[in-house]
PDB file of N, CA and C in Angstrom:
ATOM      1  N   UNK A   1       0.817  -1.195   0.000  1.00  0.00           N
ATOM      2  CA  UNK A   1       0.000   0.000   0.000  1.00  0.00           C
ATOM      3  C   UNK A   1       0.858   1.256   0.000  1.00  0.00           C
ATOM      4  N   UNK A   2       1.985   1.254   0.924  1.00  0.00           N
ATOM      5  CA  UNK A   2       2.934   2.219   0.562  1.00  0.00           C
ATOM      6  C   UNK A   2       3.136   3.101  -1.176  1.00  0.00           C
ATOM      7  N   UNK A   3       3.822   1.403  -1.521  1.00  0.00           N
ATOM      8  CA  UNK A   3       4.279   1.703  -2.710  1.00  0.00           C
ATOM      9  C   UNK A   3       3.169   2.779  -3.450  1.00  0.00           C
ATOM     10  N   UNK A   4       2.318   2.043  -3.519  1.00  0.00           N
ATOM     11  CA  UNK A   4       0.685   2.550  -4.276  1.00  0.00           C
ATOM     12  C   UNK A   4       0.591   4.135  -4.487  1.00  0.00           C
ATOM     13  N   UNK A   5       0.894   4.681  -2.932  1.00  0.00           N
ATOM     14  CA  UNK A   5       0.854   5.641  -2.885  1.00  0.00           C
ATOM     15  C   UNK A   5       1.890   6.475  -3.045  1.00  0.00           C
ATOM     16  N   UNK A   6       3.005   6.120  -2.820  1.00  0.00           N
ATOM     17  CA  UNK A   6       4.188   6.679  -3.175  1.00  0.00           C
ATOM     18  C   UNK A   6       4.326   7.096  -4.702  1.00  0.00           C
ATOM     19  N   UNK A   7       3.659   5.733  -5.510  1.00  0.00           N
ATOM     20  CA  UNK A   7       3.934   6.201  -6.709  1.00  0.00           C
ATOM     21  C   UNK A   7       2.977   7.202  -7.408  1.00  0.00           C
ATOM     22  N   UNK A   8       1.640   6.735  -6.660  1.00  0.00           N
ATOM     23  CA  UNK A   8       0.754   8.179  -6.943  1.00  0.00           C
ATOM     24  C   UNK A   8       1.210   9.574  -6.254  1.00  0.00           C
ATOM     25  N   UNK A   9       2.132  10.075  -5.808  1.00  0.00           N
ATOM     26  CA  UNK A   9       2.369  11.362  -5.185  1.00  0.00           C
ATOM     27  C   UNK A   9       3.633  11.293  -6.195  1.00  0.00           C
ATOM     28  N   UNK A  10       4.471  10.393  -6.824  1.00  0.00           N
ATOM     29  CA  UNK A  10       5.478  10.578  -7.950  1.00  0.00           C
ATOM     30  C   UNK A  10       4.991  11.210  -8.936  1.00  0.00           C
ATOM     31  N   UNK A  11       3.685  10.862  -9.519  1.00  0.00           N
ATOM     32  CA  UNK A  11       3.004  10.555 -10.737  1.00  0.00           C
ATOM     33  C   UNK A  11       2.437  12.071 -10.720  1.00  0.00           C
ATOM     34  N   UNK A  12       1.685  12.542  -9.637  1.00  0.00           N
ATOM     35  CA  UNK A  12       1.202  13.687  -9.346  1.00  0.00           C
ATOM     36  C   UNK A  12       2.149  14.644  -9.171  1.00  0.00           C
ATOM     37  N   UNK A  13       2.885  14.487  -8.596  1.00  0.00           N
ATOM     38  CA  UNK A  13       4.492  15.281  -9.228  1.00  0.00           C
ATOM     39  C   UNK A  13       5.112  15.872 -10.225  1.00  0.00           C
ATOM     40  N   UNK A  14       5.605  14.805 -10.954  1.00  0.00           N
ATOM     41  CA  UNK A  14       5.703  14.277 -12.164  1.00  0.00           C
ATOM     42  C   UNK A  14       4.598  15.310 -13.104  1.00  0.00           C
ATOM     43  N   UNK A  15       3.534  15.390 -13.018  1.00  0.00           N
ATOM     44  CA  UNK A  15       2.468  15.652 -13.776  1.00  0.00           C
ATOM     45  C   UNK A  15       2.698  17.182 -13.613  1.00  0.00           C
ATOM     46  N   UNK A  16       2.021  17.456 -12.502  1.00  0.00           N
ATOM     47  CA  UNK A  16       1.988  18.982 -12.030  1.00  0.00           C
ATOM     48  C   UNK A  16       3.544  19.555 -12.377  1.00  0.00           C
ATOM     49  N   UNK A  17       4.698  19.488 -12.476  1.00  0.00           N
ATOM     50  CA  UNK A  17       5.863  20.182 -13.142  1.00  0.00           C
ATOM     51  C   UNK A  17       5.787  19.835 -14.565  1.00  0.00           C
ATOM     52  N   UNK A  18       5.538  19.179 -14.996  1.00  0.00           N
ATOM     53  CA  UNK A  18       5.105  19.221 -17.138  1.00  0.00           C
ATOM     54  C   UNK A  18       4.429  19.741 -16.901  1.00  0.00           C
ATOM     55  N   UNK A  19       3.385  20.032 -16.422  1.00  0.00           N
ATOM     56  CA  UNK A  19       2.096  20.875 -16.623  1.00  0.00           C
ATOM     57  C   UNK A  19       2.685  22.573 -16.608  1.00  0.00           C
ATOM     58  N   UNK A  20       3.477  22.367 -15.393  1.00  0.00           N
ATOM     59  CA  UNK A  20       3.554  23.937 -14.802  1.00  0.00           C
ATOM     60  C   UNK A  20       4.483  24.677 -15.956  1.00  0.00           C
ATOM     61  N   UNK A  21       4.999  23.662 -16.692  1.00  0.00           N
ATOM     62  CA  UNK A  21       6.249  24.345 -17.762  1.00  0.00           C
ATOM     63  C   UNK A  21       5.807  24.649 -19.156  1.00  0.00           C
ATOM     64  N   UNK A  22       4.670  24.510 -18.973  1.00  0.00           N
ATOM     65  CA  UNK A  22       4.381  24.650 -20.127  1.00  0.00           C
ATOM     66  C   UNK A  22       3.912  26.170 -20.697  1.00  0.00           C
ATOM     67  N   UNK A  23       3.677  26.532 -22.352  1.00  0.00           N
ATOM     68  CA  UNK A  23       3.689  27.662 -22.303  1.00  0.00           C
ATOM     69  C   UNK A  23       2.493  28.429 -22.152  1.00  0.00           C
ATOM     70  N   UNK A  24       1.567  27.982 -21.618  1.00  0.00           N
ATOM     71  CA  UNK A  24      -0.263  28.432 -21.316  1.00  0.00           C
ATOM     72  C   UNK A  24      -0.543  27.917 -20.420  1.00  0.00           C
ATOM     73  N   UNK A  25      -1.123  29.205 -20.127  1.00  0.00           N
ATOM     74  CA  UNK A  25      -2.228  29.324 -18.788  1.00  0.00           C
ATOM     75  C   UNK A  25      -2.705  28.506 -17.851  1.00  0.00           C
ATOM     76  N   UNK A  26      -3.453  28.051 -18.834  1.00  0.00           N
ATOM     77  CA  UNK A  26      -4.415  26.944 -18.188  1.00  0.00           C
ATOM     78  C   UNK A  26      -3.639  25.586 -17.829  1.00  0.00           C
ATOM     79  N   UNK A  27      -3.227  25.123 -19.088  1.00  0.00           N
ATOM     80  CA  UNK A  27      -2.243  23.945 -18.126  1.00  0.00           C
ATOM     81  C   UNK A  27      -1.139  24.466 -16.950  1.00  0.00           C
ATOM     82  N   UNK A  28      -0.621  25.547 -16.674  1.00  0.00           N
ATOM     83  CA  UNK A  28       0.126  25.887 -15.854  1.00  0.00           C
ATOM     84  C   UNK A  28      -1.254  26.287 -14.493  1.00  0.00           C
ATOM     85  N   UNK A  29      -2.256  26.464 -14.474  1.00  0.00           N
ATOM     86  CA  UNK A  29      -3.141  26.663 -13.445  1.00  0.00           C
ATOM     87  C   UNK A  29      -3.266  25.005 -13.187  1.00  0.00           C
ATOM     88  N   UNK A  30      -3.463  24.337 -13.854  1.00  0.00           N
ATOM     89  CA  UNK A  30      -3.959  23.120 -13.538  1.00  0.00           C
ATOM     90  C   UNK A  30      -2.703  22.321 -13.037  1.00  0.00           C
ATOM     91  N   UNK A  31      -1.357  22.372 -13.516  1.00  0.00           N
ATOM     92  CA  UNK A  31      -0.347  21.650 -13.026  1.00  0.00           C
ATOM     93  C   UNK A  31      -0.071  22.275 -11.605  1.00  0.00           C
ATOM     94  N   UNK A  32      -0.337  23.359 -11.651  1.00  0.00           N
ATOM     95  CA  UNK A  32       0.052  23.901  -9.954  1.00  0.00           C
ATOM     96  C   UNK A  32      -1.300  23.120  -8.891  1.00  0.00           C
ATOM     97  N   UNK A  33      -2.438  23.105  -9.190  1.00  0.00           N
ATOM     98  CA  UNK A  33      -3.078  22.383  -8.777  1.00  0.00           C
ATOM     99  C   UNK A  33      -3.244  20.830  -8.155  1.00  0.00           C
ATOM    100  N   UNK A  34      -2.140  20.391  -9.528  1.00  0.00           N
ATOM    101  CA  UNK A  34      -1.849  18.916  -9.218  1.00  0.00           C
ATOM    102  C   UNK A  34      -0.778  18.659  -8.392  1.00  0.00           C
ATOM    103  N   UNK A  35      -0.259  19.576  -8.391  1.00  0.00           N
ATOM    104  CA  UNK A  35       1.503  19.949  -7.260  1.00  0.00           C
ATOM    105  C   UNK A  35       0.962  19.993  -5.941  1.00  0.00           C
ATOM    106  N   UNK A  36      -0.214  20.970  -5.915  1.00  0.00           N
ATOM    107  CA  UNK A  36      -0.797  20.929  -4.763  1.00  0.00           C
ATOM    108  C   UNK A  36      -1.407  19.896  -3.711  1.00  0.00           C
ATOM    109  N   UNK A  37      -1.992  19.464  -4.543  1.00  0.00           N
ATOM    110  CA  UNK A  37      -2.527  18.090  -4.571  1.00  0.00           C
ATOM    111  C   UNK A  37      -1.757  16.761  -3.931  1.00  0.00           C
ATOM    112  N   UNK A  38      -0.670  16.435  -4.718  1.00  0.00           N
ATOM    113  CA  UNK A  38       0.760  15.642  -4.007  1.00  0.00           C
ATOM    114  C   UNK A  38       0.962  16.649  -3.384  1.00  0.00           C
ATOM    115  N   UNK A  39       1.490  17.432  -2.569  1.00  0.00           N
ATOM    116  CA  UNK A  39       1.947  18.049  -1.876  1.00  0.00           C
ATOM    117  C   UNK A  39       0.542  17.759  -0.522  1.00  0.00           C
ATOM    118  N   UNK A  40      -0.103  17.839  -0.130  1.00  0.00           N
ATOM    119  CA  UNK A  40      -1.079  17.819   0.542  1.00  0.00           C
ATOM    120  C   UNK A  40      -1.009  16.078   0.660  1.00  0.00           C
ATOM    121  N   UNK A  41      -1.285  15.195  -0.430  1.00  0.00           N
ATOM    122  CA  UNK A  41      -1.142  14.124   0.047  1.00  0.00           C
ATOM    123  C   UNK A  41       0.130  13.375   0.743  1.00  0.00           C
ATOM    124  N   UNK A  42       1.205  13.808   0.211  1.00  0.00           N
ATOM    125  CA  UNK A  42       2.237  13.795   0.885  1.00  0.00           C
ATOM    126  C   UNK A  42       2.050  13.925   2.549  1.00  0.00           C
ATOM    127  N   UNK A  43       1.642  15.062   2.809  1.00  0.00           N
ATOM    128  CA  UNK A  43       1.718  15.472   3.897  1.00  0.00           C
ATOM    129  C   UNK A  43       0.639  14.619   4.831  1.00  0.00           C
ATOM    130  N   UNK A  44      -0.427  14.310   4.163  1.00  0.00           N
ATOM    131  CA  UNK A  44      -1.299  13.855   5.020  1.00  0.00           C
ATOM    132  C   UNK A  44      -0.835  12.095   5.355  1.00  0.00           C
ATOM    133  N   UNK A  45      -0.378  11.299   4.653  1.00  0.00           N
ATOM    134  CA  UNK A  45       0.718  10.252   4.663  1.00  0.00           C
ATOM    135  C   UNK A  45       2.013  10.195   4.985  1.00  0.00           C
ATOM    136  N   UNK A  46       2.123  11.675   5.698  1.00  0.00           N
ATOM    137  CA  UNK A  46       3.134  11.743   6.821  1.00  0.00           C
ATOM    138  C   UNK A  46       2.857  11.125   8.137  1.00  0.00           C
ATOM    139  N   UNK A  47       1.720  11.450   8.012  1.00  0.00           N
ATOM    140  CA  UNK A  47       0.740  11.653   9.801  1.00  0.00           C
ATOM    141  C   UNK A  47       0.829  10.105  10.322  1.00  0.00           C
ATOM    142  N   UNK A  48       1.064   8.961   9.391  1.00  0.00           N
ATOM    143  CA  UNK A  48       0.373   7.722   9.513  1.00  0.00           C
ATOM    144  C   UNK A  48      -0.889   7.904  10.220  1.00  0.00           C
ATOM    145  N   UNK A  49      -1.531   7.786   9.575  1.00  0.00           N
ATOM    146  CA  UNK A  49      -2.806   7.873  10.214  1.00  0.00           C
ATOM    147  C   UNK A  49      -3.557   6.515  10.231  1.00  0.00           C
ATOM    148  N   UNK A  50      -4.202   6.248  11.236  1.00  0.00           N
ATOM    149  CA  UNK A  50      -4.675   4.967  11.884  1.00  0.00           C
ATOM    150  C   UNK A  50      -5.946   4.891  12.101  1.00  0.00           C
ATOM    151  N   UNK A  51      -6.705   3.899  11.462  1.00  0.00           N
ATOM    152  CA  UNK A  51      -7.756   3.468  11.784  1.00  0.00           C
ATOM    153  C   UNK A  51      -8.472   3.097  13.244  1.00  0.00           C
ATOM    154  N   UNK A  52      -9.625   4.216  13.466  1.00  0.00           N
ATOM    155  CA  UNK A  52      -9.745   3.585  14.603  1.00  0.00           C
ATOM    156  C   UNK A  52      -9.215   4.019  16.032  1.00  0.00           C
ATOM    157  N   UNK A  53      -8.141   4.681  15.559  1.00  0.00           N
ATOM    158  CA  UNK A  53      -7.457   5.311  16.629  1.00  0.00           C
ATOM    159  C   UNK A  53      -8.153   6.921  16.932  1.00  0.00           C
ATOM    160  N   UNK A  54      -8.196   6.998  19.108  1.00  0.00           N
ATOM    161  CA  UNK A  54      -8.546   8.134  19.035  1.00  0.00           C
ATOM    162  C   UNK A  54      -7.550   9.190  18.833  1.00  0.00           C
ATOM    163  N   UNK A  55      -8.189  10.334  18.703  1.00  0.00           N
ATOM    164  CA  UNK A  55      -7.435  11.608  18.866  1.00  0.00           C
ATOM    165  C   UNK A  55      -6.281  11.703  19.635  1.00  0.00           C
ATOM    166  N   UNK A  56      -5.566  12.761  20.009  1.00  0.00           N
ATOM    167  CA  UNK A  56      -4.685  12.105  21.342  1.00  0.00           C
ATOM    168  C   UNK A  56      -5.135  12.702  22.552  1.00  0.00           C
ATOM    169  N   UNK A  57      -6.624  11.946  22.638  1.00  0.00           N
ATOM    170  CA  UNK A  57      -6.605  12.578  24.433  1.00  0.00           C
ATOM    171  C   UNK A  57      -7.331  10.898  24.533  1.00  0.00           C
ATOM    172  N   UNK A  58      -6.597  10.306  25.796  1.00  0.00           N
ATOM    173  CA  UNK A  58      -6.870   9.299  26.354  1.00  0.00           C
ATOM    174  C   UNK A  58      -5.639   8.580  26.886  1.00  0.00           C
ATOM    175  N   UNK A  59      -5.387   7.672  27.427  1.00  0.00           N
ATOM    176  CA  UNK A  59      -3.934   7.201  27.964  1.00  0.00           C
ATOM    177  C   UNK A  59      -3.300   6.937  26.872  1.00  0.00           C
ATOM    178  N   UNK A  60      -3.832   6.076  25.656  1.00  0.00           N
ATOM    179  CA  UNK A  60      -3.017   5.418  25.328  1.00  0.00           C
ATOM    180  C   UNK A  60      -2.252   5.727  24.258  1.00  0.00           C
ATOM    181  N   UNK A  61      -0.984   4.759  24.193  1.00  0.00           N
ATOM    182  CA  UNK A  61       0.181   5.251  23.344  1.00  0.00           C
ATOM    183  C   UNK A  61       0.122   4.975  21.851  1.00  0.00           C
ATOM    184  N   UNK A  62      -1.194   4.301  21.591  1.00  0.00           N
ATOM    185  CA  UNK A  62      -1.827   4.427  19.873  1.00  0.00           C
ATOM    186  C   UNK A  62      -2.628   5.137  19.729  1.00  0.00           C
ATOM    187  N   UNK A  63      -2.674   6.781  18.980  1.00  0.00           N
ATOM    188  CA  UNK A  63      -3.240   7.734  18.675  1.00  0.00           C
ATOM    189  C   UNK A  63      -2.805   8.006  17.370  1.00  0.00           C
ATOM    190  N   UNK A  64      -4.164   8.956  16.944  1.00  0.00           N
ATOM    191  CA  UNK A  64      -3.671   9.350  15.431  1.00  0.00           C
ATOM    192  C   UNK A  64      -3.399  10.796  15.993  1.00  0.00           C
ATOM    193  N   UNK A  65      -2.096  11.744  15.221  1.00  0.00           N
ATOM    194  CA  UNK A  65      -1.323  12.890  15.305  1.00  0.00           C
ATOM    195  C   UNK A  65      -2.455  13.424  14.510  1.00  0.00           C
ATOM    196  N   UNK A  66      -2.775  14.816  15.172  1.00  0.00           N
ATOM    197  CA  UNK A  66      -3.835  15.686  13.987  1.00  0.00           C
ATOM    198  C   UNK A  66      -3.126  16.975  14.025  1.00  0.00           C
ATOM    199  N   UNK A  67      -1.599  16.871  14.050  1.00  0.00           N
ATOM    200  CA  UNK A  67      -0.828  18.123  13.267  1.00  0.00           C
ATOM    201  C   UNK A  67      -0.737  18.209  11.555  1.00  0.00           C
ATOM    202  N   UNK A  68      -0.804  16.878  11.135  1.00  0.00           N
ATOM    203  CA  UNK A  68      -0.811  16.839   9.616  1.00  0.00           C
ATOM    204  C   UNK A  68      -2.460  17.206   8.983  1.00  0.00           C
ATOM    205  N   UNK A  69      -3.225  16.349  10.055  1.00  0.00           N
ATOM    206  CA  UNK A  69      -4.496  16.896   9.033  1.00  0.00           C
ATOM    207  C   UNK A  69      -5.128  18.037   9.427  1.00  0.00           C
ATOM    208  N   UNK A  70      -4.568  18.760  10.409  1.00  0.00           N
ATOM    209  CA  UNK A  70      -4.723  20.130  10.392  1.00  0.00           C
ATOM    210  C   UNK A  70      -3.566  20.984   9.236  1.00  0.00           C
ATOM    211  N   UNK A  71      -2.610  20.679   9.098  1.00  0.00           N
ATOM    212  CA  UNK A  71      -1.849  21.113   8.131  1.00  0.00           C
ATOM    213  C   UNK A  71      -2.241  20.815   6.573  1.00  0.00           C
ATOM    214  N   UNK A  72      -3.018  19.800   6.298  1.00  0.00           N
ATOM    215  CA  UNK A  72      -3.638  19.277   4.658  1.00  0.00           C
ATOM    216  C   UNK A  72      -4.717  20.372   5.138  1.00  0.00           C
ATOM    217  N   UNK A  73      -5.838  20.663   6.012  1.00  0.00           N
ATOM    218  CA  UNK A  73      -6.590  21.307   6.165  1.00  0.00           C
ATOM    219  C   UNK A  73      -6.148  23.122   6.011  1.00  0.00           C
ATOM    220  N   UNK A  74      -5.360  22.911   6.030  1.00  0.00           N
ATOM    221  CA  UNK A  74      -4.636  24.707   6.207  1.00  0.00           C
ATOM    222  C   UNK A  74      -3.909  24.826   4.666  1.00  0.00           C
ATOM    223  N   UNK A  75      -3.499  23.739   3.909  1.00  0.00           N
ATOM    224  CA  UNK A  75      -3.665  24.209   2.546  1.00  0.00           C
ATOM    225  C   UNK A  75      -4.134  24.054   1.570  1.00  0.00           C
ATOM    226  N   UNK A  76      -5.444  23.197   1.652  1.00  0.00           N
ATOM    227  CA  UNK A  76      -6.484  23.557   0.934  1.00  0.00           C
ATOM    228  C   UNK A  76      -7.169  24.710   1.006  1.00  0.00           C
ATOM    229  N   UNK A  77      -7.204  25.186   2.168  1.00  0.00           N
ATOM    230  CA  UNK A  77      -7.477  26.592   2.024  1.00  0.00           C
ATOM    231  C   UNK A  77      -6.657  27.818   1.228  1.00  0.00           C
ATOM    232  N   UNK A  78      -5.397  27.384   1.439  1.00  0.00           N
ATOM    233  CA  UNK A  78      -4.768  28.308   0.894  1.00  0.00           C
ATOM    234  C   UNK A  78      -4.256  28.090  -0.588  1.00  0.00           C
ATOM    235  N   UNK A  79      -4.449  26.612  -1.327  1.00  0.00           N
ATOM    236  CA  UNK A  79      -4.205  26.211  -2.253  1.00  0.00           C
ATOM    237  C   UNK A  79      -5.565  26.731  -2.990  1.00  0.00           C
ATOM    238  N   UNK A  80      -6.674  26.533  -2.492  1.00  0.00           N
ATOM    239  CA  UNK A  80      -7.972  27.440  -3.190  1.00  0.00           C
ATOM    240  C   UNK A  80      -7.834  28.569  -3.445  1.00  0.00           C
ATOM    241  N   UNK A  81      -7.322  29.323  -2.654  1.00  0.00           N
ATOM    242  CA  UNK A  81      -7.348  31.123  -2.775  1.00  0.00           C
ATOM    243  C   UNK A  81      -6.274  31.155  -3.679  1.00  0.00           C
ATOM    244  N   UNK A  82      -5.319  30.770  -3.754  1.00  0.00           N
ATOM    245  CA  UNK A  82      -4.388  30.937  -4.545  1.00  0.00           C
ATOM    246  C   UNK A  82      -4.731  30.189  -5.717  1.00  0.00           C
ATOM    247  N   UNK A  83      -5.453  28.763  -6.283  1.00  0.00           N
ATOM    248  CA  UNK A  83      -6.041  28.955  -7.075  1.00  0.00           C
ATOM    249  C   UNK A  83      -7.020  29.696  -8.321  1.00  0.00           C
ATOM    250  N   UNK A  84      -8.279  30.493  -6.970  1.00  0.00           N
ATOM    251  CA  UNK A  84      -8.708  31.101  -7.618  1.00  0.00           C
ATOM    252  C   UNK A  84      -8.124  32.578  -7.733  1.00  0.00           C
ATOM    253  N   UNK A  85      -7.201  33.355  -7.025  1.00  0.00           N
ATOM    254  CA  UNK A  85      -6.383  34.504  -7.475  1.00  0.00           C
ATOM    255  C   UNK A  85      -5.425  34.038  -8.573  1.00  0.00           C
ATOM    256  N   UNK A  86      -4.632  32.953  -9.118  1.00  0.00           N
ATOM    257  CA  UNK A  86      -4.349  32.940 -10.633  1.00  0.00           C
ATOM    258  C   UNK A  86      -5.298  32.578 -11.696  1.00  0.00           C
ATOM    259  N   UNK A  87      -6.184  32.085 -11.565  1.00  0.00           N
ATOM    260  CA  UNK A  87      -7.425  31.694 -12.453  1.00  0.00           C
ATOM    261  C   UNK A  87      -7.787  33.273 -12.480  1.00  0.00           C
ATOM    262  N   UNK A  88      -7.969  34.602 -11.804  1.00  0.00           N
ATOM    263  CA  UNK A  88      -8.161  36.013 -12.017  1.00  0.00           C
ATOM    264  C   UNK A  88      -7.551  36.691 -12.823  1.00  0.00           C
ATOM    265  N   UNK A  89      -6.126  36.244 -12.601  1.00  0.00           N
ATOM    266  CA  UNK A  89      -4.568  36.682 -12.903  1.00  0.00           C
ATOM    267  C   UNK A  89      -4.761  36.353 -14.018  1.00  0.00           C
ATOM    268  N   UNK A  90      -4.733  34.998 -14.743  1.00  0.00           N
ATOM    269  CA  UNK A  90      -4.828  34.228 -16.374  1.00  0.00           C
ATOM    270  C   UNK A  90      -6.182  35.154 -17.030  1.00  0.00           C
ATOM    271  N   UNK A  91      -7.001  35.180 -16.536  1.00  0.00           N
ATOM    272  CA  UNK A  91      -8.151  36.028 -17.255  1.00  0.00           C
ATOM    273  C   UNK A  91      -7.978  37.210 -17.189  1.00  0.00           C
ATOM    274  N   UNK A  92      -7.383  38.106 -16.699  1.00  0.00           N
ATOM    275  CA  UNK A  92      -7.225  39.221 -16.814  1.00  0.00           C
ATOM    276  C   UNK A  92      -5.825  39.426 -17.782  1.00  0.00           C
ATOM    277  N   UNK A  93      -5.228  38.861 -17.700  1.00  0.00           N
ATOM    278  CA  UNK A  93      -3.545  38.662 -19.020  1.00  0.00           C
ATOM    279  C   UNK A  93      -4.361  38.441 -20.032  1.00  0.00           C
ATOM    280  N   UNK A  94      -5.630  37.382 -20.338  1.00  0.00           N
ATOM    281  CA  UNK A  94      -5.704  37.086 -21.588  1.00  0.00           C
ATOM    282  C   UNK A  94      -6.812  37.721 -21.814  1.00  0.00           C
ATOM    283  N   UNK A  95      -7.434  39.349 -21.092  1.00  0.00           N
ATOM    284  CA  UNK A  95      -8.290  40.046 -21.897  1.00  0.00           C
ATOM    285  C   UNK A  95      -7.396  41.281 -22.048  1.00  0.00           C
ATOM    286  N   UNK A  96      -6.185  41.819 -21.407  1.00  0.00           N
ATOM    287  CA  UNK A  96      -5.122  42.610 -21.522  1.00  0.00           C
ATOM    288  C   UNK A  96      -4.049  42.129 -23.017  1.00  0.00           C
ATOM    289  N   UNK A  97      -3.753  40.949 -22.959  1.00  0.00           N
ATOM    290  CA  UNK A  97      -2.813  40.945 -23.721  1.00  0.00           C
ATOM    291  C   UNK A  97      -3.223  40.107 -25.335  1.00  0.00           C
ATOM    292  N   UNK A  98      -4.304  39.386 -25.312  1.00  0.00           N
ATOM    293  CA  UNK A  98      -5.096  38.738 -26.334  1.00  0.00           C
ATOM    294  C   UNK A  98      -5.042  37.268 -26.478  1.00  0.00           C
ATOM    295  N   UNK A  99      -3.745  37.039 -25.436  1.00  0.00           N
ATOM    296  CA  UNK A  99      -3.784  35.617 -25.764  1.00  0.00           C
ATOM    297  C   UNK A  99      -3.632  34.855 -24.087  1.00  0.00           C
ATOM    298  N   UNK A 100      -2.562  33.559 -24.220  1.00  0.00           N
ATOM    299  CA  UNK A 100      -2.826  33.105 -22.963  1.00  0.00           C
ATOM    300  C   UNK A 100      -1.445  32.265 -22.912  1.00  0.00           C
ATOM    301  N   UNK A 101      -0.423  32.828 -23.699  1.00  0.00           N
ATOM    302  CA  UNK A 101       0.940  32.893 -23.225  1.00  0.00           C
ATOM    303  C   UNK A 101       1.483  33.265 -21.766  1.00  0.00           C
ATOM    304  N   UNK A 102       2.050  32.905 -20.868  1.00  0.00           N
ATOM    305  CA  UNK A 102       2.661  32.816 -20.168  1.00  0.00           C
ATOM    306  C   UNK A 102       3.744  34.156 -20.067  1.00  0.00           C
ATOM    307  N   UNK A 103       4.746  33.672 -21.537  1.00  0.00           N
ATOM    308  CA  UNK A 103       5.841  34.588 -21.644  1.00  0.00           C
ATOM    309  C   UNK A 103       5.576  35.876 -22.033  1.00  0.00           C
ATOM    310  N   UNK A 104       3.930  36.342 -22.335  1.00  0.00           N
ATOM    311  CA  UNK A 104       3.631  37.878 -22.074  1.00  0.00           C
ATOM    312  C   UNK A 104       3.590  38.293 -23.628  1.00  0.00           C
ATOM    313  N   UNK A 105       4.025  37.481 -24.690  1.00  0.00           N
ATOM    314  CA  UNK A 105       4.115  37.324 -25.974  1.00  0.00           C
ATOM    315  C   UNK A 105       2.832  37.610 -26.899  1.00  0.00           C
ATOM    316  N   UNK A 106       2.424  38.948 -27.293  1.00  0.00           N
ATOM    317  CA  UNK A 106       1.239  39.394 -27.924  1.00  0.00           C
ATOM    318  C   UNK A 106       1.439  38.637 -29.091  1.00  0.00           C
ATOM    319  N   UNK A 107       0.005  37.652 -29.819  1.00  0.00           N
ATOM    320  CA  UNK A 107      -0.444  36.908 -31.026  1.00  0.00           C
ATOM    321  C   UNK A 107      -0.182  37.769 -31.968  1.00  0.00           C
ATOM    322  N   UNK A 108      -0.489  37.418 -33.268  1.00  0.00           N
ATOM    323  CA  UNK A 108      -0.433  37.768 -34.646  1.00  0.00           C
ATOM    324  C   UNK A 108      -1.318  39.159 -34.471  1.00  0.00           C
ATOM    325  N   UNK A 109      -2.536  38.402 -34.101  1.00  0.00           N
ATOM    326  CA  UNK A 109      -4.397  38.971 -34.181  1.00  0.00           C
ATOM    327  C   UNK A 109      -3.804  40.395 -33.262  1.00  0.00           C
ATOM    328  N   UNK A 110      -3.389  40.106 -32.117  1.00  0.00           N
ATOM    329  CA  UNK A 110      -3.196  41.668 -31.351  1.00  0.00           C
ATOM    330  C   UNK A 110      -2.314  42.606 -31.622  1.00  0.00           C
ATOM    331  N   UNK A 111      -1.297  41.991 -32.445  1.00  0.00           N
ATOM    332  CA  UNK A 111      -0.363  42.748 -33.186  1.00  0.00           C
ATOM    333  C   UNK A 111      -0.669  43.728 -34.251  1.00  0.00           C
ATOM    334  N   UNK A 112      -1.723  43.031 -35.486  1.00  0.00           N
ATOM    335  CA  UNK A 112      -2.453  43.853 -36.507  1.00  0.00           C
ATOM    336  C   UNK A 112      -3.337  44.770 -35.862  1.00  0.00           C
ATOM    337  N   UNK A 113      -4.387  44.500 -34.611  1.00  0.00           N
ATOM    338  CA  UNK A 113      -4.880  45.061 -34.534  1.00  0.00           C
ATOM    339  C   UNK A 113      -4.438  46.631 -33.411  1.00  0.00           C
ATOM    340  N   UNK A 114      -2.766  46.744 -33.008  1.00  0.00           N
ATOM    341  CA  UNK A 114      -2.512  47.570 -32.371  1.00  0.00           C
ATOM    342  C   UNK A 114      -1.849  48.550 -33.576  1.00  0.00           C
ATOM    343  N   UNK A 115      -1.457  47.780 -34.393  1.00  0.00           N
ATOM    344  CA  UNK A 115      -0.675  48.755 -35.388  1.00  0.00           C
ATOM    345  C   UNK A 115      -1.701  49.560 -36.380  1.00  0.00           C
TER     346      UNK A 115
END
């Protein structure tokens, strides 16, 4: 089960940096997303988290740690806002600049029509 997951937080990795390099928008919104994503699962498969197990208030010395899923909980929040403030950012570049280049690179179409 390890493995399983290990290789899905590779894969999601993996994914989200091709994504992020690329030269548009939208796949670069969506690969940061998927970064996010492994990154959060990562973290929450830090915690080992245990079935069954209480919180840590009670004697005993099998508890599940809820510093990690308060921490996956603290950046989904902040992986949303920052989601939706570049999803603002990309729509506002591509009604400013005409297209949805990255490198800031005005199209053919906005070129004729500035000259």
């Amino acid at each position: 089960m390890e493995l399983l997951i290990s290789i899905m937080i590779a894969v999601m990795t993996a994914c989200g940096v091709y994504l992020m390099l690329r030269g548009r928008t939208f796949p670069v919104i969506v690969g940061l997303t998927l970064f996010t994503y492994a990154v959060n699962l990562f973290i929450f498969v830090m915690g080992r988290l245990t079935a069954g197990a209480p919180p840590v208030i009670g004697t005993s010395d099998h508890y599940a740690d809820p510093l990690p899923q308060a921490l996956v909980l603290t950046a989904i929040v902040i992986s949303f806002a920052m989601t939706a403030f570049v999803l603002v950012l990309a729509l506002r570049a591509r009604a400013e600049l005409g297209n949805d280049h990255v490198d800031g690179t005005p199209s053919d179409a906005a070129q004729e029509d500035r000259a």
